[in-house]
C-alpha atoms as a PDB file:
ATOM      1  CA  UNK A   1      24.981 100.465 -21.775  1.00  0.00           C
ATOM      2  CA  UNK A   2      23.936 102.095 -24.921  1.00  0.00           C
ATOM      3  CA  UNK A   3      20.390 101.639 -26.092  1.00  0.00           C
ATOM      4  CA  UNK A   4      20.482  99.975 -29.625  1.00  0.00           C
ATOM      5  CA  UNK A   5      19.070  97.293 -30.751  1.00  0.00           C
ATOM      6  CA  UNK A   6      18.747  96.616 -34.258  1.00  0.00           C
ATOM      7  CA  UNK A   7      21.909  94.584 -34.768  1.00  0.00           C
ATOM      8  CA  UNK A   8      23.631  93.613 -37.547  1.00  0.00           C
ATOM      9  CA  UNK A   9      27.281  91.402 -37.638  1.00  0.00           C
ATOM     10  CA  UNK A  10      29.341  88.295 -38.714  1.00  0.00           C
ATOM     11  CA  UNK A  11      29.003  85.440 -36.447  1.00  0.00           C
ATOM     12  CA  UNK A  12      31.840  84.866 -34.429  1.00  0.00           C
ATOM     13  CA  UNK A  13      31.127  81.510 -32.622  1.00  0.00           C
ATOM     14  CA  UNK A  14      28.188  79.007 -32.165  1.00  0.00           C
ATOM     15  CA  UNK A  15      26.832  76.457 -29.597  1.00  0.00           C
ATOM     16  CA  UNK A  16      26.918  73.008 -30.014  1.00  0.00           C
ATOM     17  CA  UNK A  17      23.338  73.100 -30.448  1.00  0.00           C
ATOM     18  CA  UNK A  18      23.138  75.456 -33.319  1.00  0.00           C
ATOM     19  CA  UNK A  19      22.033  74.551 -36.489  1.00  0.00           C
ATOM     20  CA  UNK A  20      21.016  77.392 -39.025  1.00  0.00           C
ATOM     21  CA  UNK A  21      24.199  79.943 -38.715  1.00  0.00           C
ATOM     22  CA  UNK A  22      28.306  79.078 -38.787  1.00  0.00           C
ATOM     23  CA  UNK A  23      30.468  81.174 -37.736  1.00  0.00           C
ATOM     24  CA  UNK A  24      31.047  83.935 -40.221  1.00  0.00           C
ATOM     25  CA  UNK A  25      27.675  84.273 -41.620  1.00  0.00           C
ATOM     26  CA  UNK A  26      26.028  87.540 -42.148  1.00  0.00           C
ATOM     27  CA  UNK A  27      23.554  88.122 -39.082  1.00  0.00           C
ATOM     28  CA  UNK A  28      20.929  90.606 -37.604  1.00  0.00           C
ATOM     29  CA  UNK A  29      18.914  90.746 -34.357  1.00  0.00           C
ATOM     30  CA  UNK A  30      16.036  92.336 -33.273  1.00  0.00           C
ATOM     31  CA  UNK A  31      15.064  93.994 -29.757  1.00  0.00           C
ATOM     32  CA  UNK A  32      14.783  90.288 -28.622  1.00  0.00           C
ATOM     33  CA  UNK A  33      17.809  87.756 -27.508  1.00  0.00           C
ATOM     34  CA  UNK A  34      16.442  85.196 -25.490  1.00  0.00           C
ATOM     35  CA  UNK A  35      12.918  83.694 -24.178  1.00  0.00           C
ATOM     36  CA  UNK A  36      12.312  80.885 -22.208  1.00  0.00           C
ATOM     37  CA  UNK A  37      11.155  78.390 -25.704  1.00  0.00           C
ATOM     38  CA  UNK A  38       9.460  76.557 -23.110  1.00  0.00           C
ATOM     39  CA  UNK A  39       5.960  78.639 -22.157  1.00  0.00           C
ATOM     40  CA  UNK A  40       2.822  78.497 -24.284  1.00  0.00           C
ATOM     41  CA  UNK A  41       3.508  81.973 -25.665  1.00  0.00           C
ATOM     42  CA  UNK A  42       6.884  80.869 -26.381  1.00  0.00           C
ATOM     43  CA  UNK A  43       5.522  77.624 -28.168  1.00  0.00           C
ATOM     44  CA  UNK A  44       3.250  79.727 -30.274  1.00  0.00           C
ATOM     45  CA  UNK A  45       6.161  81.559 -31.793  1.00  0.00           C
ATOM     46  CA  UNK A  46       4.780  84.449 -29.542  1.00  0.00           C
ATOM     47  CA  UNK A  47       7.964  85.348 -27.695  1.00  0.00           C
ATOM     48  CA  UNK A  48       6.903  88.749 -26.654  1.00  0.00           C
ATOM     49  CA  UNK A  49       4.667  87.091 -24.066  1.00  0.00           C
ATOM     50  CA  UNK A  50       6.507  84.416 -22.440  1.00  0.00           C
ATOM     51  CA  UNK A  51       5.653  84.141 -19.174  1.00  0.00           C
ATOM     52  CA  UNK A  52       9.759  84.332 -17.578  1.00  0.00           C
ATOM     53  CA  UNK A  53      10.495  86.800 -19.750  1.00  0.00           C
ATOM     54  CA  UNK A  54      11.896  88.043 -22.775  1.00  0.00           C
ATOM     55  CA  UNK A  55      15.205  89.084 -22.751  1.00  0.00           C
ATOM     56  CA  UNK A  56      15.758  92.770 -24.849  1.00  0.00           C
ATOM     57  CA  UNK A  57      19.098  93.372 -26.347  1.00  0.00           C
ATOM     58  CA  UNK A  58      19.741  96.409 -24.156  1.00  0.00           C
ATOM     59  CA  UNK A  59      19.772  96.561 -20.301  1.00  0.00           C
ATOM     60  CA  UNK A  60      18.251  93.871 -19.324  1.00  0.00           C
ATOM     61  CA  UNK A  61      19.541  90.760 -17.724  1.00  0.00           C
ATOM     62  CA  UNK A  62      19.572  87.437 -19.322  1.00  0.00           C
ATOM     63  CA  UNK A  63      18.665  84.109 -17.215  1.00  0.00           C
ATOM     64  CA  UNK A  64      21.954  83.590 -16.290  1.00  0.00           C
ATOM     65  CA  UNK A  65      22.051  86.975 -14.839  1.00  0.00           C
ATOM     66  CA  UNK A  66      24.588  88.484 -17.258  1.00  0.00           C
ATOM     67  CA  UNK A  67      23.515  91.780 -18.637  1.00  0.00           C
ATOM     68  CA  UNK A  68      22.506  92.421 -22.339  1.00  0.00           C
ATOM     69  CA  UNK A  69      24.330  96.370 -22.928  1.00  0.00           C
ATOM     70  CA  UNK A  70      23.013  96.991 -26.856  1.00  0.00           C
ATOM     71  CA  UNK A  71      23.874  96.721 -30.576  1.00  0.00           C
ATOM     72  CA  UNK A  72      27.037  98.743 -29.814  1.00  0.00           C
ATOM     73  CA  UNK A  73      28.557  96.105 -27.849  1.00  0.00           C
ATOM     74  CA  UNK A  74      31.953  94.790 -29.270  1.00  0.00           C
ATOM     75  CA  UNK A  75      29.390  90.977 -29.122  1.00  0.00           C
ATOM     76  CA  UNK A  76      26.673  89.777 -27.642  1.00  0.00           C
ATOM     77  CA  UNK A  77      24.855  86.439 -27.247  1.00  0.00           C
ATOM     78  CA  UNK A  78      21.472  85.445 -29.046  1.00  0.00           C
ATOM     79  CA  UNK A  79      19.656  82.124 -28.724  1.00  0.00           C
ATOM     80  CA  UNK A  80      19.390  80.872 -32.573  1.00  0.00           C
ATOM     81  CA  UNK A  81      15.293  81.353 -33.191  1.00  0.00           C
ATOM     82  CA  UNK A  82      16.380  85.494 -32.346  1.00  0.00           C
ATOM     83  CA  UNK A  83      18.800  85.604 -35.330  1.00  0.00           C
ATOM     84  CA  UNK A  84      18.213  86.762 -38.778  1.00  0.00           C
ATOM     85  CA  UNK A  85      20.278  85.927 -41.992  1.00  0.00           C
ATOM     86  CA  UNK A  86      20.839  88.890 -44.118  1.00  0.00           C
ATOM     87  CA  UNK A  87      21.602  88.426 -47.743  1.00  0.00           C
ATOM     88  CA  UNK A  88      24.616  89.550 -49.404  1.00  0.00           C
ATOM     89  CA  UNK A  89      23.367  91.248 -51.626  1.00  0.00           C
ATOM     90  CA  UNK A  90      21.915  93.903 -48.398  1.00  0.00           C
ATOM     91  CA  UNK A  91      24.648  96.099 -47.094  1.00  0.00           C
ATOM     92  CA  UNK A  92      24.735  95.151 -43.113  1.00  0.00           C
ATOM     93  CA  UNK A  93      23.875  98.869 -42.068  1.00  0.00           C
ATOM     94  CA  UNK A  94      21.030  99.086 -44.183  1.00  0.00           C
ATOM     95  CA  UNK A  95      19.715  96.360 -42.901  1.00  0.00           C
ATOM     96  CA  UNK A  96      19.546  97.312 -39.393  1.00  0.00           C
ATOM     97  CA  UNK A  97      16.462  99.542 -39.838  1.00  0.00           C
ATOM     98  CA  UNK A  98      14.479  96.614 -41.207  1.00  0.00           C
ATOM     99  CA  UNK A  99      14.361  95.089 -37.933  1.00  0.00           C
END
């Protein structure tokens, strides 16, 4: 595990519940990758007090029990409302820091 998580990437595959990215699209994430969606916080767009949990990025374990191990992973998976287009007109590694 290496601590990092301002994220930046192509998408490389989607769930058949995603709407807003395909794969290829230019992509960052923030500290967060998953919340429950289902708490009030959660409902509130207040993630970073949902009452399971958030799931960071970085060494923490998701609710499947798979660890998250950082932005330098070769991938890692993000629930859709955690994902950030970046324009192409923004270089990917500048826009890390804006996360």
């Amino acid at each position: 595990m290496v601590p990092s998580h301002e994220i930046t990437g192509a998408v490389t595959a989607v769930g058949e519940d995603v709407s807003r990215f395909r794969v290829n699209d230019r992509v960052s994430v923030g500290v967060i990758v998953n919340s429950c969606g289902e708490c009030g916080p959660c409902r509130a767009g207040m993630q970073q007090y949902c009452t399971q949990g958030v799931v960071e990025a970085y060494n923490a374990r998701d609710y499947d029990g798979s660890v998250t191990y950082g932005g330098y992973s070769r991938s890692i998976v993000v629930r859709e409302a955690f994902v950030h287009s970046v324009p192409d007109g923004i270089e990917l590694p500048r826009s890390a820091p804006l996360l």
